[in-house]
C-alpha atoms as a PDB file:
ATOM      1  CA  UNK A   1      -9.477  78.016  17.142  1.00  0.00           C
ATOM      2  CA  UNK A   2     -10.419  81.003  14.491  1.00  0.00           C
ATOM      3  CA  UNK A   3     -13.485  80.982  13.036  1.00  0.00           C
ATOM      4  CA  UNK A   4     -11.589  81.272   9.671  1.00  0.00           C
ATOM      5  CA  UNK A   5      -8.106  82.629   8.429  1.00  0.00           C
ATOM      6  CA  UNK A   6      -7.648  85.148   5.151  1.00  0.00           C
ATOM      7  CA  UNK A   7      -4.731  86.572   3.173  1.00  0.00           C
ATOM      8  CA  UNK A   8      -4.626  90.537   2.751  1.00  0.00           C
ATOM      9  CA  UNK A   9      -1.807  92.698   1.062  1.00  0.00           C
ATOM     10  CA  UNK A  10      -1.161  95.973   2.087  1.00  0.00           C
ATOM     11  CA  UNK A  11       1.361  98.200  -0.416  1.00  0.00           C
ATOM     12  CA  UNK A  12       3.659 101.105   0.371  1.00  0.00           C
ATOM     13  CA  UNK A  13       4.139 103.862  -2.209  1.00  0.00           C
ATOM     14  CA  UNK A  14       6.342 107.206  -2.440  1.00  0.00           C
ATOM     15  CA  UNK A  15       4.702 109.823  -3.921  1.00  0.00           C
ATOM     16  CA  UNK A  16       6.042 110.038  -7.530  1.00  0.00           C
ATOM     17  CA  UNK A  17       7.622 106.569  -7.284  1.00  0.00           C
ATOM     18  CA  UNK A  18       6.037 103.284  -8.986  1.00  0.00           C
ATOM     19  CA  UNK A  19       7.811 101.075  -6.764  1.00  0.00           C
ATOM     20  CA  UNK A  20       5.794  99.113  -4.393  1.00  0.00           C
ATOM     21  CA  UNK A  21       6.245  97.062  -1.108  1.00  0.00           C
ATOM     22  CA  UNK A  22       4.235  93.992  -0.920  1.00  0.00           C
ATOM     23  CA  UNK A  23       3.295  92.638   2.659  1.00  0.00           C
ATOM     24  CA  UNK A  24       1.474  89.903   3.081  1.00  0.00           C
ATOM     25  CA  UNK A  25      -0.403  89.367   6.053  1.00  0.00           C
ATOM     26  CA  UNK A  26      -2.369  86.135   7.554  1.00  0.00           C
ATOM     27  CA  UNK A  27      -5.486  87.477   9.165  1.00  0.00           C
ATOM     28  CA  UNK A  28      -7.679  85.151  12.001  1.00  0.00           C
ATOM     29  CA  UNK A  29     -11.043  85.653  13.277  1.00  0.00           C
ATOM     30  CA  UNK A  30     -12.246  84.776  16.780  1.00  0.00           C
ATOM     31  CA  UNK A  31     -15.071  85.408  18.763  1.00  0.00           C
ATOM     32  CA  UNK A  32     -14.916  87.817  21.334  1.00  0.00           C
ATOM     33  CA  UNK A  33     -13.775  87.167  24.811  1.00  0.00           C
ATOM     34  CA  UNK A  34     -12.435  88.042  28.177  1.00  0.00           C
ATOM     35  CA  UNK A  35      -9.081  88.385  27.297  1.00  0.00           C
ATOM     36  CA  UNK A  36     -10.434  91.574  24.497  1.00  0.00           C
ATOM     37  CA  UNK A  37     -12.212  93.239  27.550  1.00  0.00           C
ATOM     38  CA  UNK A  38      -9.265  96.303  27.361  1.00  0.00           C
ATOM     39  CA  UNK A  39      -8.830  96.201  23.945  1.00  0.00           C
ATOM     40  CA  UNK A  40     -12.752  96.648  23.674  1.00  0.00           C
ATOM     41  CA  UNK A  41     -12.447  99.664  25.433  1.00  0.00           C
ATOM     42  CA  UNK A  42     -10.169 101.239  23.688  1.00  0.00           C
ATOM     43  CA  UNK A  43     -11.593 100.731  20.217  1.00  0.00           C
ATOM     44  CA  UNK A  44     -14.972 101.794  21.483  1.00  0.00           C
ATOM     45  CA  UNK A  45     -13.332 104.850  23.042  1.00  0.00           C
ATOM     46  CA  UNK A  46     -11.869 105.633  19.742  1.00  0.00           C
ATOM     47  CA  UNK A  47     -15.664 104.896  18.059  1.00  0.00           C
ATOM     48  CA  UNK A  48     -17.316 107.868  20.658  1.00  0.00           C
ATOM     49  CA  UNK A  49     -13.760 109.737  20.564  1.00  0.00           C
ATOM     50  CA  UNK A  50     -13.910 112.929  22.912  1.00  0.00           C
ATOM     51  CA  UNK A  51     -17.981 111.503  23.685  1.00  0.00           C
ATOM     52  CA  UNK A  52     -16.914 108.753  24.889  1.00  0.00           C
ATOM     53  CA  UNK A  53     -16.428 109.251  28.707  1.00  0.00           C
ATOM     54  CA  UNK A  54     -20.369 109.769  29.713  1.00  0.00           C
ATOM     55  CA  UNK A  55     -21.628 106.402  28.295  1.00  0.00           C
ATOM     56  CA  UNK A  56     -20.141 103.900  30.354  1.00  0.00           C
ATOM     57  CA  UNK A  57     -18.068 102.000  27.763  1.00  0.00           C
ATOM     58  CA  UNK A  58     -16.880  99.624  29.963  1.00  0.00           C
ATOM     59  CA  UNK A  59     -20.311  98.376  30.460  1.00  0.00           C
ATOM     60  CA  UNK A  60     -20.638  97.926  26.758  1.00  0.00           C
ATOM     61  CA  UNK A  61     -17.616  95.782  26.480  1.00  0.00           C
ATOM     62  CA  UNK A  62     -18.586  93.567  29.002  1.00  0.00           C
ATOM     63  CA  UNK A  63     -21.697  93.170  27.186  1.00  0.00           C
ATOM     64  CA  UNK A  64     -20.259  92.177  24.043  1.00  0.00           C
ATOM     65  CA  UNK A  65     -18.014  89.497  25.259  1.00  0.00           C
ATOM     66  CA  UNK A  66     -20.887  88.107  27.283  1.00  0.00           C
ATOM     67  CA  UNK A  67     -22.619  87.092  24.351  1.00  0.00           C
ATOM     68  CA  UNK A  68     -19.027  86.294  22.933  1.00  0.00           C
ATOM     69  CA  UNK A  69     -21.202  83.524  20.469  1.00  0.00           C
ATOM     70  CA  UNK A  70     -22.102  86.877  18.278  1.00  0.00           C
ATOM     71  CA  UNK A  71     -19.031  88.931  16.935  1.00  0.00           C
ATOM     72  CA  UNK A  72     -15.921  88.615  15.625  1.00  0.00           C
ATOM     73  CA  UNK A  73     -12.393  89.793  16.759  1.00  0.00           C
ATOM     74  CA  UNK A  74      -9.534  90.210  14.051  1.00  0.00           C
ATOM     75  CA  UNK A  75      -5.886  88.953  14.959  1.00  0.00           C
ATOM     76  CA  UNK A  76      -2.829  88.670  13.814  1.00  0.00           C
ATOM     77  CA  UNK A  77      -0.741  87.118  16.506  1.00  0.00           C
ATOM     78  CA  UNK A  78      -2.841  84.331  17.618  1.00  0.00           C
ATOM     79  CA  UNK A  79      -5.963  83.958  20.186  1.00  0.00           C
ATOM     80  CA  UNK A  80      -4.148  85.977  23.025  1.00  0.00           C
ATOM     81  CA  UNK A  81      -3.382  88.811  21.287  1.00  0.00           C
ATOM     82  CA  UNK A  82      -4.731  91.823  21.157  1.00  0.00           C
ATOM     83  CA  UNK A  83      -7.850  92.639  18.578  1.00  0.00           C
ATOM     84  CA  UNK A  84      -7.252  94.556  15.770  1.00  0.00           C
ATOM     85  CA  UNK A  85     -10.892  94.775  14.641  1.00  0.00           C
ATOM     86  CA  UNK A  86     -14.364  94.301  16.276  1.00  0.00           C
ATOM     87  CA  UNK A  87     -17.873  93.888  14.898  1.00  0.00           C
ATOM     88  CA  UNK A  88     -20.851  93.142  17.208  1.00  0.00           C
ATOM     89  CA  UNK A  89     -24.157  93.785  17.667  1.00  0.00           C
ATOM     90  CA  UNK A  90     -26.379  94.354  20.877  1.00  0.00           C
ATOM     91  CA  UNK A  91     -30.175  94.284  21.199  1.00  0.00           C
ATOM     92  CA  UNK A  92     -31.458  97.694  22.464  1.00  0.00           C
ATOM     93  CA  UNK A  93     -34.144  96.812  23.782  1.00  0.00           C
ATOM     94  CA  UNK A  94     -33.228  93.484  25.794  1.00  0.00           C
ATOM     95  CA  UNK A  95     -30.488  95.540  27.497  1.00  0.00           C
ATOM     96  CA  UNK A  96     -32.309  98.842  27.770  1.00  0.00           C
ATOM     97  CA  UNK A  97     -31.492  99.004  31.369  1.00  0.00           C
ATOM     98  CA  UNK A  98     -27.626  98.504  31.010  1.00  0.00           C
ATOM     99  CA  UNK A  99     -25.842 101.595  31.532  1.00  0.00           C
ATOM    100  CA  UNK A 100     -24.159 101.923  28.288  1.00  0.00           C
ATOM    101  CA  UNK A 101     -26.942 100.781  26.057  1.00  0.00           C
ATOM    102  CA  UNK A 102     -29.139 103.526  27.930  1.00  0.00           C
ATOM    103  CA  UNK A 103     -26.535 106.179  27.297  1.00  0.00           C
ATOM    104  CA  UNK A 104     -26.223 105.478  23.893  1.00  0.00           C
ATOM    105  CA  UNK A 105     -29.501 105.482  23.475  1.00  0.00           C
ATOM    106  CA  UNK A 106     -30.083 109.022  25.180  1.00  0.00           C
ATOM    107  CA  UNK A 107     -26.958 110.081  22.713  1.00  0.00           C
ATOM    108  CA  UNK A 108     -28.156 108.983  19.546  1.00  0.00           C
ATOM    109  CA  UNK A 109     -31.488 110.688  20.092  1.00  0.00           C
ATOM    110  CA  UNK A 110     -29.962 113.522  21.175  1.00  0.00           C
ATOM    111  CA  UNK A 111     -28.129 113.974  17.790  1.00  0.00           C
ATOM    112  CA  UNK A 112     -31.082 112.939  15.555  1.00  0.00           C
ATOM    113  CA  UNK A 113     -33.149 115.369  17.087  1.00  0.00           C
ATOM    114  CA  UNK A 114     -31.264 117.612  14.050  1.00  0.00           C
ATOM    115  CA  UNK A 115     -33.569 116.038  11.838  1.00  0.00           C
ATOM    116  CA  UNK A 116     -37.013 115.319  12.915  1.00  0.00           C
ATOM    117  CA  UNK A 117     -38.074 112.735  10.752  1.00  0.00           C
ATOM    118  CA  UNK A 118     -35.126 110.361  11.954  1.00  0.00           C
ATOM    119  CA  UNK A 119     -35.798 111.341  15.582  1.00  0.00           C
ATOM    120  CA  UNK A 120     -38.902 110.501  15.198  1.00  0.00           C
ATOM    121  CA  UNK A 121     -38.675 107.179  14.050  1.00  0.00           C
ATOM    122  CA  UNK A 122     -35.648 106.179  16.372  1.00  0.00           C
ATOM    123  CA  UNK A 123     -37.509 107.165  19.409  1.00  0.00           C
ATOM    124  CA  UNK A 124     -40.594 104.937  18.740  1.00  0.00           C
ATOM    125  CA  UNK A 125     -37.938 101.810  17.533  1.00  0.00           C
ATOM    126  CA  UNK A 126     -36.082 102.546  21.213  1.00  0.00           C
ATOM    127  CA  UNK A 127     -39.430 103.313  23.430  1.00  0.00           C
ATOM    128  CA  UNK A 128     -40.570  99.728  22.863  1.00  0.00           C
ATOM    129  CA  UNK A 129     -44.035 100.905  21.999  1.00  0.00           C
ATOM    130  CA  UNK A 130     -43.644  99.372  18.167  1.00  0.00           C
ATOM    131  CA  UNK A 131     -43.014  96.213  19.770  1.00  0.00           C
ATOM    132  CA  UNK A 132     -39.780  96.110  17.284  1.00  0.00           C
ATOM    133  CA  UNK A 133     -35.970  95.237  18.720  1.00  0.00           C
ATOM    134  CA  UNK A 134     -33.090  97.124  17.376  1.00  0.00           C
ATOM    135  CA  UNK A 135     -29.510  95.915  16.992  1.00  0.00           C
ATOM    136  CA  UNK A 136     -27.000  98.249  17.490  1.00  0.00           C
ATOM    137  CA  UNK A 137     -24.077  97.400  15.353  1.00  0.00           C
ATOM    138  CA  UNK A 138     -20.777  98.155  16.788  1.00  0.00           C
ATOM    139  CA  UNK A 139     -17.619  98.000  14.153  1.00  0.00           C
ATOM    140  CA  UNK A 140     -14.657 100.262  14.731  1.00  0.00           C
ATOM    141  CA  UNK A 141     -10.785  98.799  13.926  1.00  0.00           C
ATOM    142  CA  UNK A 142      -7.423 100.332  14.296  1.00  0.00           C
ATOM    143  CA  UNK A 143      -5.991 102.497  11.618  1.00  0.00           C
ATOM    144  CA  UNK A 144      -4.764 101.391   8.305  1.00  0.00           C
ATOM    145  CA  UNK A 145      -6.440  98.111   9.211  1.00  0.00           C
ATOM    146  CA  UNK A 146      -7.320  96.816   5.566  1.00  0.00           C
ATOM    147  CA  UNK A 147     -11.292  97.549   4.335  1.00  0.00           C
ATOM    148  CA  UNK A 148     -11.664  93.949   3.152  1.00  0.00           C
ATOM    149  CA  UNK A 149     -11.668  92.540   6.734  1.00  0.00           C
ATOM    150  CA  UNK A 150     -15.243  93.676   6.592  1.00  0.00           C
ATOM    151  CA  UNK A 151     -17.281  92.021   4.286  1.00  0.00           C
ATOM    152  CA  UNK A 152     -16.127  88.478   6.344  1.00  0.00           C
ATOM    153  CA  UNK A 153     -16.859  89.838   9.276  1.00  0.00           C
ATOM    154  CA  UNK A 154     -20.611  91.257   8.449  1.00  0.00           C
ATOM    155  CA  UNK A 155     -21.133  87.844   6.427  1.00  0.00           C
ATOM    156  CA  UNK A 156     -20.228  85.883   9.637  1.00  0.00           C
ATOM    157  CA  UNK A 157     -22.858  88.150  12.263  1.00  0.00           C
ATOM    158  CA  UNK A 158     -25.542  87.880   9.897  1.00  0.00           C
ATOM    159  CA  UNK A 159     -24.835  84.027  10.307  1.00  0.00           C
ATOM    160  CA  UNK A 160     -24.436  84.010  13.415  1.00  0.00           C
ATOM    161  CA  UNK A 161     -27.430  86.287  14.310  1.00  0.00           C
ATOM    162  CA  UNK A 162     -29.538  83.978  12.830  1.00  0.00           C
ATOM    163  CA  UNK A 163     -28.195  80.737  14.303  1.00  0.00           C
ATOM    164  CA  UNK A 164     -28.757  82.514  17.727  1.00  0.00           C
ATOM    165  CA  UNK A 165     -32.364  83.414  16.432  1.00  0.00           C
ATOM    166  CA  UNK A 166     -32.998  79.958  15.197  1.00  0.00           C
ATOM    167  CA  UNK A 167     -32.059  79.079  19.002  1.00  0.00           C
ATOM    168  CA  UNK A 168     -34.620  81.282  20.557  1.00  0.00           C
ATOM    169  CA  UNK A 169     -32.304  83.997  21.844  1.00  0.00           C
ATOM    170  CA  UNK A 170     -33.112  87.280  21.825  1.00  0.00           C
ATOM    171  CA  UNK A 171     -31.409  88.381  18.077  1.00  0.00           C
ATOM    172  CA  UNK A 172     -34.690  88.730  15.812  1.00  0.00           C
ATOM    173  CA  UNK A 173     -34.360  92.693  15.130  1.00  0.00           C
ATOM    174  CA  UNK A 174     -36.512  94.837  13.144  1.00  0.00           C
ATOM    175  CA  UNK A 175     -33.823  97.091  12.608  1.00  0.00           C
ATOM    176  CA  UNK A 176     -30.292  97.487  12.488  1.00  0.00           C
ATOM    177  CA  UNK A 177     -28.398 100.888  14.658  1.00  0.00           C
ATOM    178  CA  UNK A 178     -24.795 101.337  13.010  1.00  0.00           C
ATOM    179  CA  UNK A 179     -22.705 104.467  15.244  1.00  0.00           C
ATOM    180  CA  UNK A 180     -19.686 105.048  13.053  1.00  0.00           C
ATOM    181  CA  UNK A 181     -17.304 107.954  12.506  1.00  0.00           C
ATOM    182  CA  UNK A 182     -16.732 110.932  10.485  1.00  0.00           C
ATOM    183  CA  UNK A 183     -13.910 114.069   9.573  1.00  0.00           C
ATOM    184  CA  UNK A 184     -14.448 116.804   7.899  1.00  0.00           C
ATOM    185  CA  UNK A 185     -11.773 118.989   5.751  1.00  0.00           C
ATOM    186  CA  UNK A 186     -11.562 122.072   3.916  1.00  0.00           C
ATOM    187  CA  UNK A 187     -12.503 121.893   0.583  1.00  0.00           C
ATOM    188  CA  UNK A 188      -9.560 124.628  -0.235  1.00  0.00           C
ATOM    189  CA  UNK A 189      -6.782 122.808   1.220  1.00  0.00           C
ATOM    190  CA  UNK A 190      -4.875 119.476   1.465  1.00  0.00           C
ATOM    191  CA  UNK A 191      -7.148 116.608   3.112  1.00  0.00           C
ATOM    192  CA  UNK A 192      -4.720 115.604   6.062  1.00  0.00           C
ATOM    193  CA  UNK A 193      -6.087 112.467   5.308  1.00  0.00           C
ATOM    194  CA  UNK A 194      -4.275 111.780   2.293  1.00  0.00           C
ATOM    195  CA  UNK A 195      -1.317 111.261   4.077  1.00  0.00           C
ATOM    196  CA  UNK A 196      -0.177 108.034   5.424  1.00  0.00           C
ATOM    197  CA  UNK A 197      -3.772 107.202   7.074  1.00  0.00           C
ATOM    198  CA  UNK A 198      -5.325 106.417   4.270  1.00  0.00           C
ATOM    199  CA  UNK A 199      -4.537 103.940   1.608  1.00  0.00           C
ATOM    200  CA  UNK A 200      -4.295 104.690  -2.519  1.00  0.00           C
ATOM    201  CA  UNK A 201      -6.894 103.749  -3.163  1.00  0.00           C
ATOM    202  CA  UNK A 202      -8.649 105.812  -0.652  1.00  0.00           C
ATOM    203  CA  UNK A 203      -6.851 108.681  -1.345  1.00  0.00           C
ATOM    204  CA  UNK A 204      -7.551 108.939  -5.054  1.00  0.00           C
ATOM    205  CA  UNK A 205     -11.823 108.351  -4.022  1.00  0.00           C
ATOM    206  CA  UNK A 206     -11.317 111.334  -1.525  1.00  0.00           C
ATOM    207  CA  UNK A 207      -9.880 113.136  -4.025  1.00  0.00           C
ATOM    208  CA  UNK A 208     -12.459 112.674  -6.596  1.00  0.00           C
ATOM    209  CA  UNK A 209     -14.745 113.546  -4.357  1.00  0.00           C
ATOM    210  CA  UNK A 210     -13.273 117.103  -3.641  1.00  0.00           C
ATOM    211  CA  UNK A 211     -12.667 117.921  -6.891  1.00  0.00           C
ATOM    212  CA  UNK A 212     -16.529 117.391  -8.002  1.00  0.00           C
ATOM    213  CA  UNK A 213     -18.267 118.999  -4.554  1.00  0.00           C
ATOM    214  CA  UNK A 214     -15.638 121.169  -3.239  1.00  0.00           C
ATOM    215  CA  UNK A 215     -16.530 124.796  -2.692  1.00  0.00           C
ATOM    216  CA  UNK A 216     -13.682 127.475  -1.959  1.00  0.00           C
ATOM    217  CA  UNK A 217     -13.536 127.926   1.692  1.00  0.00           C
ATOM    218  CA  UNK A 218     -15.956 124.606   2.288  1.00  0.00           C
ATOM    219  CA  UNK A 219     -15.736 122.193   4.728  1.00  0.00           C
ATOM    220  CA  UNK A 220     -16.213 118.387   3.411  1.00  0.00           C
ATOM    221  CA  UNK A 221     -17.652 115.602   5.304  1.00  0.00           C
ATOM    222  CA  UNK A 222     -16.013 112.056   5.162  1.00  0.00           C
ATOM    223  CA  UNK A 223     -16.473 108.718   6.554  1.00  0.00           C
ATOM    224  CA  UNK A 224     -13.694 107.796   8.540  1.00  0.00           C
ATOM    225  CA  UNK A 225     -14.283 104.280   7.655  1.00  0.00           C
ATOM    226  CA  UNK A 226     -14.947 103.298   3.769  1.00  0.00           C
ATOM    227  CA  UNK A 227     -17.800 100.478   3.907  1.00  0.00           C
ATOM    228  CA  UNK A 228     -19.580 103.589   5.418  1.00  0.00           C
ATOM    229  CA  UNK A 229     -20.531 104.843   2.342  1.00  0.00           C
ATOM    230  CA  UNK A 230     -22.251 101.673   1.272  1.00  0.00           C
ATOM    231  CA  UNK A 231     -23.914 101.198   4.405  1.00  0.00           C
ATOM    232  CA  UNK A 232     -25.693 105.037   4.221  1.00  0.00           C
ATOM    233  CA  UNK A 233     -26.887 104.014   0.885  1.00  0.00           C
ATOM    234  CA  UNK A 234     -28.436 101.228   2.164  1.00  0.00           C
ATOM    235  CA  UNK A 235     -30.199 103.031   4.853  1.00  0.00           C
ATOM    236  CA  UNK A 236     -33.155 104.456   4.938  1.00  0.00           C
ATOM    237  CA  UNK A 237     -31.866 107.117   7.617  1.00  0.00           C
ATOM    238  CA  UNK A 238     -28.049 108.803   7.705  1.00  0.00           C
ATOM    239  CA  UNK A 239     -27.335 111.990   9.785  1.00  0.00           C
ATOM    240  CA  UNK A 240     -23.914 113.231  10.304  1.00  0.00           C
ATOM    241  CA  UNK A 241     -23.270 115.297  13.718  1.00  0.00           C
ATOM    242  CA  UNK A 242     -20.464 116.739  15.630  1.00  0.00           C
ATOM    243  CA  UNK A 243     -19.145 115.385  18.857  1.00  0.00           C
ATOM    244  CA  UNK A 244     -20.501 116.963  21.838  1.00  0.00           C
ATOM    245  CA  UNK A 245     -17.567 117.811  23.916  1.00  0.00           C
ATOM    246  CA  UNK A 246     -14.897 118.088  20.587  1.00  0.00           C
ATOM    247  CA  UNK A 247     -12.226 120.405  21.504  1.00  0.00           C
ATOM    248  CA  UNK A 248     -12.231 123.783  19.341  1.00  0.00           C
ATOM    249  CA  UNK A 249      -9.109 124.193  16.843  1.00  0.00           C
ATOM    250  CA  UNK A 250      -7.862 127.462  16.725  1.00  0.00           C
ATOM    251  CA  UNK A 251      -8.086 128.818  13.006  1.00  0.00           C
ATOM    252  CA  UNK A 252      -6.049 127.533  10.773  1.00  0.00           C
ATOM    253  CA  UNK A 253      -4.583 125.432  12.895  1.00  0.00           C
ATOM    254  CA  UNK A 254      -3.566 121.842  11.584  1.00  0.00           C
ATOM    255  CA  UNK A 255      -6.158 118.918  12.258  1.00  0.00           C
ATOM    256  CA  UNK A 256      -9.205 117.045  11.555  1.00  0.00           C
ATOM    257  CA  UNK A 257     -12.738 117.739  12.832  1.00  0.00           C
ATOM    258  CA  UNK A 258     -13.785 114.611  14.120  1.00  0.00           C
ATOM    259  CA  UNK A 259     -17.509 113.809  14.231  1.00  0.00           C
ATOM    260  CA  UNK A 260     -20.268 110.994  14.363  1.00  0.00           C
ATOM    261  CA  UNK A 261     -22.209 109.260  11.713  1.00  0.00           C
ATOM    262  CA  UNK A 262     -25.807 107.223  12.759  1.00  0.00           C
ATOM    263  CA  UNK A 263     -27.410 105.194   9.830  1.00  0.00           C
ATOM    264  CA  UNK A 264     -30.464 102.779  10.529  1.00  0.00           C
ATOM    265  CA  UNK A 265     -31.646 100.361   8.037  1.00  0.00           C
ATOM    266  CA  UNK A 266     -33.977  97.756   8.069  1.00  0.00           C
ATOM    267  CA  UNK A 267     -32.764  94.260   9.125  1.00  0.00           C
ATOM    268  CA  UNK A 268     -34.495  92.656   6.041  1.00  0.00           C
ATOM    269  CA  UNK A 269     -31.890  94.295   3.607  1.00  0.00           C
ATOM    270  CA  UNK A 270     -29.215  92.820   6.534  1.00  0.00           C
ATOM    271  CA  UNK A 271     -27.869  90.229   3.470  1.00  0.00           C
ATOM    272  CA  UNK A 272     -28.262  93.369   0.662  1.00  0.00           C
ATOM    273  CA  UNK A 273     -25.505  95.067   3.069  1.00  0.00           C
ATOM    274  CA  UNK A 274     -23.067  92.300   3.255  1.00  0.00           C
ATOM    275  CA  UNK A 275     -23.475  91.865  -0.753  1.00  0.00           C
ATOM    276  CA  UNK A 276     -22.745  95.399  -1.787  1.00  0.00           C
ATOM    277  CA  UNK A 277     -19.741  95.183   0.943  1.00  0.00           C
ATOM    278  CA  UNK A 278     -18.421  91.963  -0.572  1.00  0.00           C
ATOM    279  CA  UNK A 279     -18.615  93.032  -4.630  1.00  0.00           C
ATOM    280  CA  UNK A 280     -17.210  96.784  -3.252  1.00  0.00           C
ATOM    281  CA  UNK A 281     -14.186  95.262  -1.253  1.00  0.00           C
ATOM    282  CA  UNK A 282     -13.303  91.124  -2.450  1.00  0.00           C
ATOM    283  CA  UNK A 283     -10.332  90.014  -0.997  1.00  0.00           C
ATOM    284  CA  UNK A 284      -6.990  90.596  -2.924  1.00  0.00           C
ATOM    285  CA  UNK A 285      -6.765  88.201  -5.668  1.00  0.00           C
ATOM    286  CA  UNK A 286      -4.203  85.431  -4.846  1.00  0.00           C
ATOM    287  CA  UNK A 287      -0.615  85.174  -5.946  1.00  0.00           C
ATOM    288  CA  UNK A 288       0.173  89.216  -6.697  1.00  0.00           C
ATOM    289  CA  UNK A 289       3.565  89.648  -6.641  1.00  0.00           C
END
């Protein structure tokens, strides 16, 4: 059975056209489990992108649908389809000696050593000698998959986090990991995002964005995924960084440069994250047409 079902709209507009498309689709959410194992990978393949291969991601699926009580799985079709969306969270310290959560580990200090004051403070979180646990939040969904899937789905962890806490499992954290994703574009030129990835809504944010920070010649950073912004606020430590083994585009040359995003936060302002996601993306209001 899902955990719960919910109505989102998705439109289609031509450029220069005010006629719209309405589709209305009937979203479930289940826990995670052994049936998602490939389409795990593949969404946390897409999360590391060209990283990916050197931190054992298949380890880090099976994780997650071990502890299949934490998590949710979006779905259109039914329990045996395929997810759409994950969200999970893993204890970095409990499982310090699996493979992937080791690897990730190495990785994200790796990047933060850019900025000393965050690599600081993640390596004596991760080293167990603060005696604190960090959760390392793992969201990624397929594209065009609607934002407001997300507040749900961060509501329900933080509920189930603490059921599993008030059990005596190991999910009291003193700090919350999020890995997410990032592009950059130049400022001078058309975003390729504001194509047919990204919704209107999207589109015109991106936009205002380029037209108060661009600089002739620029590159922009994004967040590939909206609630991102949000999230960074929230944290007390954000640090964008390019993939290790990205493959060079030749100049000019048509594309996106794909990169990562790490933001920690404290796990006390856990509920202040699912609040500013739920009054930034509510569901769509009932009986548009």
């Amino acid at each position: 059975m899902p955990k719960r079902k919910e109505q989102h709209m998705s439109d289609d507009e031509s450029e220069g056209s005010s006629d719209e498309s309405i589709v209305q689709l009937d979203f479930d959410f289940f826990s995670p489990q052994p049936i998602d194992f490939q389409a795990f990978h593949r969404l946390l393949v897409q999360l590391f992108q060209s990283d990916a291969e050197p931190l054992h991601l298949r380890d880090l699926a099976d994780l997650v649908i071990s502890q299949g009580h934490v998590g949710s799985t979006v779905k259109l079709d039914g329990e045996e389809s395929d997810p759409l969306a994950m969200l999970s969270v893993v204890n970095m310290r409990v499982h310090a000696e699996n493979p992937a959560v080791r690897a990730i580990g190495e990785y994200v200090l790796s990047k933060t050593s850019a900025d000393a004051a965050f690599h600081k403070t993640l390596h004596g979180l991760l080293s167990g000698e603060t005696g604190h646990d960090v959760g390392l939040i793992l969201s990624e969904r397929l594209i065009n998959m609607p934002v407001q899937i997300i507040p749900p789905m961060w509501k329900m962890l933080g509920q189930e986090i603490q059921g599993a806490a008030d059990e005596g499992q190991p999910f009291q954290f003193s700090h919350f990991l999020v890995v997410s994703r990032t592009y950059r574009a130049p400022a001078d030129g058309d975003d390729p995002m504001n194509g047919e990835l990204a919704p209107p809504s999207k589109r015109s944010k991106m936009s205002k964005k380029r037209s108060a920070g661009g600089v002739a010649g620029a590159s922009l950073t994004y967040p590939y995924h909206e609630e991102d912004t949000l999230i960074s606020q929230i944290s007390s430590q954000t640090l964008d960084y390019p993939f290790t083994n990205a493959l060079p585009r030749e100049d000019g040359g048509f594309g996106l440069d794909m990169g990562g995003r790490v933001m920690l936060f404290e796990a006390a302002r856990f509920q202040e994250v699912v609040a500013a996601l739920e009054k930034e993306f509510p569901p769509p209001t009932a009986g548009v047409s």
